[in-house]
Protein backbone atom coordinates (compact mmCIF):
# COMPACT_ATOMS: atom_id res chain seq x y z
CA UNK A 1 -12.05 -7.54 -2.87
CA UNK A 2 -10.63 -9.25 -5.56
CA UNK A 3 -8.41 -11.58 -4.11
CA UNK A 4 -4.62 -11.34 -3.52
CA UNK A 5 -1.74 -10.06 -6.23
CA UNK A 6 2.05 -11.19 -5.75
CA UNK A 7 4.50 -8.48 -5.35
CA UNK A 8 6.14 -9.65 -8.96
CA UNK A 9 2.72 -8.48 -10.34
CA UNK A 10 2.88 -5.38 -8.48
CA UNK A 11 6.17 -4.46 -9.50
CA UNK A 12 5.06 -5.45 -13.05
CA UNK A 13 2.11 -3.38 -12.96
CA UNK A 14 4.36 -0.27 -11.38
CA UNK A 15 6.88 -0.93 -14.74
CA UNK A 16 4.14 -0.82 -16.99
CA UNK A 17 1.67 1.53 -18.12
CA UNK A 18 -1.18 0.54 -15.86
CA UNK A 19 -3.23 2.79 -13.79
CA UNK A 20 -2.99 1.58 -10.50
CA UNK A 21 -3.24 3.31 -7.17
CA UNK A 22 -0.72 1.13 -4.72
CA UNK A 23 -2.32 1.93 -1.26
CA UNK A 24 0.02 1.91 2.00
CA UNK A 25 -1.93 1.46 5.21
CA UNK A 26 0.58 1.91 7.20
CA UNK A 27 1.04 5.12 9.73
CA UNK A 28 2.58 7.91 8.20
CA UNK A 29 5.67 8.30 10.05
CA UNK A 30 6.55 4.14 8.93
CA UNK A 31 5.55 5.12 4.93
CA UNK A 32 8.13 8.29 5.42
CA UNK A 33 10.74 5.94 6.63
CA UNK A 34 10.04 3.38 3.61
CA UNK A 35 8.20 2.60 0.65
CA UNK A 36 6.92 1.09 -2.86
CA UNK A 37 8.03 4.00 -5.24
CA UNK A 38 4.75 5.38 -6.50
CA UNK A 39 2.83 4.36 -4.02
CA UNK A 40 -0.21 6.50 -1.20
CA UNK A 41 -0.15 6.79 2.54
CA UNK A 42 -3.43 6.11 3.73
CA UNK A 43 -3.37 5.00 7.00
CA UNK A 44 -5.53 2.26 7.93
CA UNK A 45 -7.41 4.07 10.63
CA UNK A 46 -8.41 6.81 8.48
CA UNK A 47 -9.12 5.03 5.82
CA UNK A 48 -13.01 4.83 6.11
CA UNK A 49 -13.07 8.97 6.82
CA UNK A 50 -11.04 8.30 3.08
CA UNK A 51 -12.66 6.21 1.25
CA UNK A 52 -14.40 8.64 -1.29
CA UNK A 53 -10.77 9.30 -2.40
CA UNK A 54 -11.00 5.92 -4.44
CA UNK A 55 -13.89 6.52 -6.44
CA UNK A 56 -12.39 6.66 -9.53
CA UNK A 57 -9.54 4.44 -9.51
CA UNK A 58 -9.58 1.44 -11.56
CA UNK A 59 -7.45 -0.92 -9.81
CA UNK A 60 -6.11 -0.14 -6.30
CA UNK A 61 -3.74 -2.35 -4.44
CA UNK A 62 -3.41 -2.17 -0.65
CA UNK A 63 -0.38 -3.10 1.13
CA UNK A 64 1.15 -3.33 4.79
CA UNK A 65 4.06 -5.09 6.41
CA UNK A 66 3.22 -8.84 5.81
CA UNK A 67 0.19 -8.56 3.64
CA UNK A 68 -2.56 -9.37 6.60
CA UNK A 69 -4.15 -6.12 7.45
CA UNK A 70 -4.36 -5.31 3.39
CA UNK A 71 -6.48 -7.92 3.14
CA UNK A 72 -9.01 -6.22 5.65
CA UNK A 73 -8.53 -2.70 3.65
CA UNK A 74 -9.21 -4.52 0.09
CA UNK A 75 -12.16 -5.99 2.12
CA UNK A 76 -13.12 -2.30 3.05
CA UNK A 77 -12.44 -0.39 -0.39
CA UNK A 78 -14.15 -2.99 -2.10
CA UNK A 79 -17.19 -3.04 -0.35
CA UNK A 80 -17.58 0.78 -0.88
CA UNK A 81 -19.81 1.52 -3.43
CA UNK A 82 -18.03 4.76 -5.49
CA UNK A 83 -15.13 1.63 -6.16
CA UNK A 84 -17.50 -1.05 -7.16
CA UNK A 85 -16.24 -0.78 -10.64
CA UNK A 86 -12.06 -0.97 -9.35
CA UNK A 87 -9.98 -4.14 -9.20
CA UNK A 88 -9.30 -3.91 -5.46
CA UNK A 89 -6.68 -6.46 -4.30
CA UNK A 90 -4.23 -6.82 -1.47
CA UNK A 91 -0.63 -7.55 -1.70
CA UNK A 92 0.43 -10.80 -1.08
CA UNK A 93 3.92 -10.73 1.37
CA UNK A 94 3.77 -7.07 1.67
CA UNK A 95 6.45 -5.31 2.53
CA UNK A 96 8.78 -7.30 3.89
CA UNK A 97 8.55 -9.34 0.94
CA UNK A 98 8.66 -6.70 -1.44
CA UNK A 99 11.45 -5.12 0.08
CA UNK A 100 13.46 -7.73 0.03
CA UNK A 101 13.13 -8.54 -3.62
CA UNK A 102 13.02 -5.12 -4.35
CA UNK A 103 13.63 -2.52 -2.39
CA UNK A 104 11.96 0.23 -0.66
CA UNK A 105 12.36 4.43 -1.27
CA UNK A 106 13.33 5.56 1.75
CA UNK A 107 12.88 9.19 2.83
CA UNK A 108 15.51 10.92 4.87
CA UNK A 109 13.70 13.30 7.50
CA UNK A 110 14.96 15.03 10.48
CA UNK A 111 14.01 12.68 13.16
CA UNK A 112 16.47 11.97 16.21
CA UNK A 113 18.91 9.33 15.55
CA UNK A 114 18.31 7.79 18.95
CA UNK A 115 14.99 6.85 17.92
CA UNK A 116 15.79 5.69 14.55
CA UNK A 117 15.48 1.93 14.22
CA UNK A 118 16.80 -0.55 12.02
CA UNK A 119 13.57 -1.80 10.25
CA UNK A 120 12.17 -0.44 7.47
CA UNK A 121 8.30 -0.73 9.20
């Protein structure tokens, strides 16, 4: 891992012409709900059955709900050796921060409205 990026850079980085792969551990029914435009659901629990899928990125940025499990994923995709040569960092914040500077694309699906919430996680 390469250590933590802000969620100005990320935003930056998603404005410019940069190839980066923005990484959202998160389960898949929270990503549908709401996300960083641009960005991959990999859940964190499948993420090790995954991890080949990185091997050619050059810079990969993970990101969850307040930027502490992302750390542990940058840890993981950063140990593995087909991304040795990738700039693997976590988002600092996450989403809560991002989204609130932001905002997040949010996805309308058919789920039941009585078991919609009010947070975007």
């Amino acid at each position: 891992m390469d250590g933590e990026i802000s969620t100005e850079e990320v935003k930056e980085l998603l404005e410019g012409d940069t190839d980066v792969r923005i990484v959202d551990i998160r389960d898949e029914r929270s990503f549908e709900r709401s996300h960083i435009p641009e960005s991959e659901n990999v859940p964190f629990n499948e993420l090790t059955a995954r991890i080949d899928e990185f091997e050619d990125a050059d810079r990969i940025v993970t990101v969850c709900p307040h930027g502490k499990a992302s750390v542990q994923a940058a840890k993981l995709i950063g140990s593995y050796e087909g991304s040795a040569d990738a700039r693997v960092e976590s988002m600092a914040g996450g989403l809560e921060e991002y989204g609130m500077q932001y905002g997040l694309v949010r996805e309308e699906s058919p789920v039941d409205e009585a078991a919609r919430s009010d947070s975007p996680f």
